[in-house]
N, C-alpha and C. Protein backbone atom coordinates (compact mmCIF):
# COMPACT_ATOMS: atom_id res chain seq x y z
N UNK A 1 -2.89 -9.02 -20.05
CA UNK A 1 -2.53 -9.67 -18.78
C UNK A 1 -1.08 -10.16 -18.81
N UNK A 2 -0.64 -10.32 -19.92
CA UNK A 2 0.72 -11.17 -20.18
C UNK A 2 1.61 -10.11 -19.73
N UNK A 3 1.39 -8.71 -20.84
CA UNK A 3 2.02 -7.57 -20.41
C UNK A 3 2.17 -7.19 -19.08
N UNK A 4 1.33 -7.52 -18.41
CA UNK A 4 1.37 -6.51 -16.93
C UNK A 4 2.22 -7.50 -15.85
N UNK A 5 2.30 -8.83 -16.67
CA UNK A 5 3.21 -9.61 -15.70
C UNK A 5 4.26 -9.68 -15.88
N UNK A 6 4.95 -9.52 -17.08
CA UNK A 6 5.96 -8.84 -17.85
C UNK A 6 6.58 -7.55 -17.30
N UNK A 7 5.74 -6.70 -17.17
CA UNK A 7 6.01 -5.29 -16.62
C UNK A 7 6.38 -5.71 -14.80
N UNK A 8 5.59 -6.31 -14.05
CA UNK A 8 6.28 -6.75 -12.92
C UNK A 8 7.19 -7.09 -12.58
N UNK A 9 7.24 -8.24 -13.19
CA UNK A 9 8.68 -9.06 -13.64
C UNK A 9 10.09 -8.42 -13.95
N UNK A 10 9.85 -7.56 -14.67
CA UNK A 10 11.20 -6.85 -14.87
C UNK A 10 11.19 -5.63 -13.91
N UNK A 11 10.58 -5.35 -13.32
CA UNK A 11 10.62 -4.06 -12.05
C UNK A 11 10.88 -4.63 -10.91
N UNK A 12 10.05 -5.86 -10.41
CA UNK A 12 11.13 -6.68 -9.33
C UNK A 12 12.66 -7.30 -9.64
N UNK A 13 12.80 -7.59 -11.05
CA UNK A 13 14.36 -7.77 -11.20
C UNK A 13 15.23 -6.63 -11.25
N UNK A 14 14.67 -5.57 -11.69
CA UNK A 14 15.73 -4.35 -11.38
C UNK A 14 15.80 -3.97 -9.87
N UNK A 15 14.54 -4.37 -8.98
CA UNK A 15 15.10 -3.88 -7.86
C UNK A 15 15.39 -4.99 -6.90
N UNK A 16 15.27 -5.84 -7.51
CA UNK A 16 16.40 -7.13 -6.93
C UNK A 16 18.27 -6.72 -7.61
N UNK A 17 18.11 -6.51 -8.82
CA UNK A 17 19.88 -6.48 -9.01
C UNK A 17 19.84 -4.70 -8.49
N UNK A 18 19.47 -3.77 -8.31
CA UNK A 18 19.76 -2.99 -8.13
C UNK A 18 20.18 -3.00 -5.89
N UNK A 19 18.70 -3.88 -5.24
CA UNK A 19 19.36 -4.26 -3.85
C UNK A 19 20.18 -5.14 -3.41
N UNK A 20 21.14 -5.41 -2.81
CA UNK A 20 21.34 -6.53 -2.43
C UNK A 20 20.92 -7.03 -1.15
N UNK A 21 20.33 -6.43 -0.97
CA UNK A 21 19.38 -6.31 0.89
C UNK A 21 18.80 -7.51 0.81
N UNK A 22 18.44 -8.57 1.16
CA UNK A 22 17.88 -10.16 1.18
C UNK A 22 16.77 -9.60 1.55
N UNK A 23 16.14 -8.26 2.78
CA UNK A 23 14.73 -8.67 3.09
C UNK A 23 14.05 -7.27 1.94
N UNK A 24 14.78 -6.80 1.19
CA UNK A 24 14.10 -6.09 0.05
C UNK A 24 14.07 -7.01 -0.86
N UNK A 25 14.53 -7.88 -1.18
CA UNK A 25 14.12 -9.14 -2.53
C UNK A 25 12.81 -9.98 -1.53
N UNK A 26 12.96 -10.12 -0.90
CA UNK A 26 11.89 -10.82 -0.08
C UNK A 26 10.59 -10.31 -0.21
N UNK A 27 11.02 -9.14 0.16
CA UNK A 27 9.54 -8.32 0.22
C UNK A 27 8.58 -7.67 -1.44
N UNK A 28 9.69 -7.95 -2.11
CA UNK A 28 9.45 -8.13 -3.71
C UNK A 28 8.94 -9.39 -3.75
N UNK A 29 9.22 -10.42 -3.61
CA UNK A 29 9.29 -11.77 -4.09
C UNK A 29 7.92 -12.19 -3.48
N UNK A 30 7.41 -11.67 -2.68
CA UNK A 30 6.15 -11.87 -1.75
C UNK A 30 5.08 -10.89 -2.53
N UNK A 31 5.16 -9.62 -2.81
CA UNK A 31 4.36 -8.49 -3.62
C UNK A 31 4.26 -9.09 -4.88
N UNK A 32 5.40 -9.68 -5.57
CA UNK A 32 4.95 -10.07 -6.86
C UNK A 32 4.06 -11.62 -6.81
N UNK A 33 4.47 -12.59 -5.67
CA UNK A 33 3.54 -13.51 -5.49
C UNK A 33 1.86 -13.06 -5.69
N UNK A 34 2.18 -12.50 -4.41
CA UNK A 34 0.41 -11.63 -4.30
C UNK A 34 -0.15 -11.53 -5.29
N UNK A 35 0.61 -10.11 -6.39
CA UNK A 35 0.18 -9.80 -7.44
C UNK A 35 -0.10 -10.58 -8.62
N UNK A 36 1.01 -11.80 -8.99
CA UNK A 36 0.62 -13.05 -9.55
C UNK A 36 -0.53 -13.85 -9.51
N UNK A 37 -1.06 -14.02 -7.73
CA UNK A 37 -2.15 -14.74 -7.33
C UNK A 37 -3.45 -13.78 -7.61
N UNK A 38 -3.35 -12.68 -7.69
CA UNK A 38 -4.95 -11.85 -8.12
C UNK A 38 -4.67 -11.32 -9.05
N UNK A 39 -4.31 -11.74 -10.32
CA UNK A 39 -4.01 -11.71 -11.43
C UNK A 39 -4.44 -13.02 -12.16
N UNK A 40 -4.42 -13.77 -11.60
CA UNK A 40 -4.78 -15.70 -12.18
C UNK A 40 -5.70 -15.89 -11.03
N UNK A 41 -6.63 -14.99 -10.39
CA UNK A 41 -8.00 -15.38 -9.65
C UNK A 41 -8.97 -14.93 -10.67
C-alpha cells in the first residue's frame, strides 16, 4: 500500500513539473486525493 502511494506520488509530480497548466495540477491534485481516500477506506 505504501508502494502504490509512492508510485502516485511521483507520477502526479512529474506531471505537475512536466505541466504548467494550473487546471492540469488541479485535476491531478483532486485524482490523487480520491485515490488517497479509497486507499485509507
Amino acid at each position: 500500500m505504501e508502494k502504490s502511494t509512492n508510485k502516485i506520488t511521483k507520477t502526479v509530480n512529474n506531471i505537475r513539473s512536466k505541466s504548467q497548466n494550473a487546471e492540469t495540477c488541479l485535476l491531478c491534485h483532486i485524482l490523487f486525493d480520491i485515490s488517497c481516500f479509497f486507499m485509507n477506506v
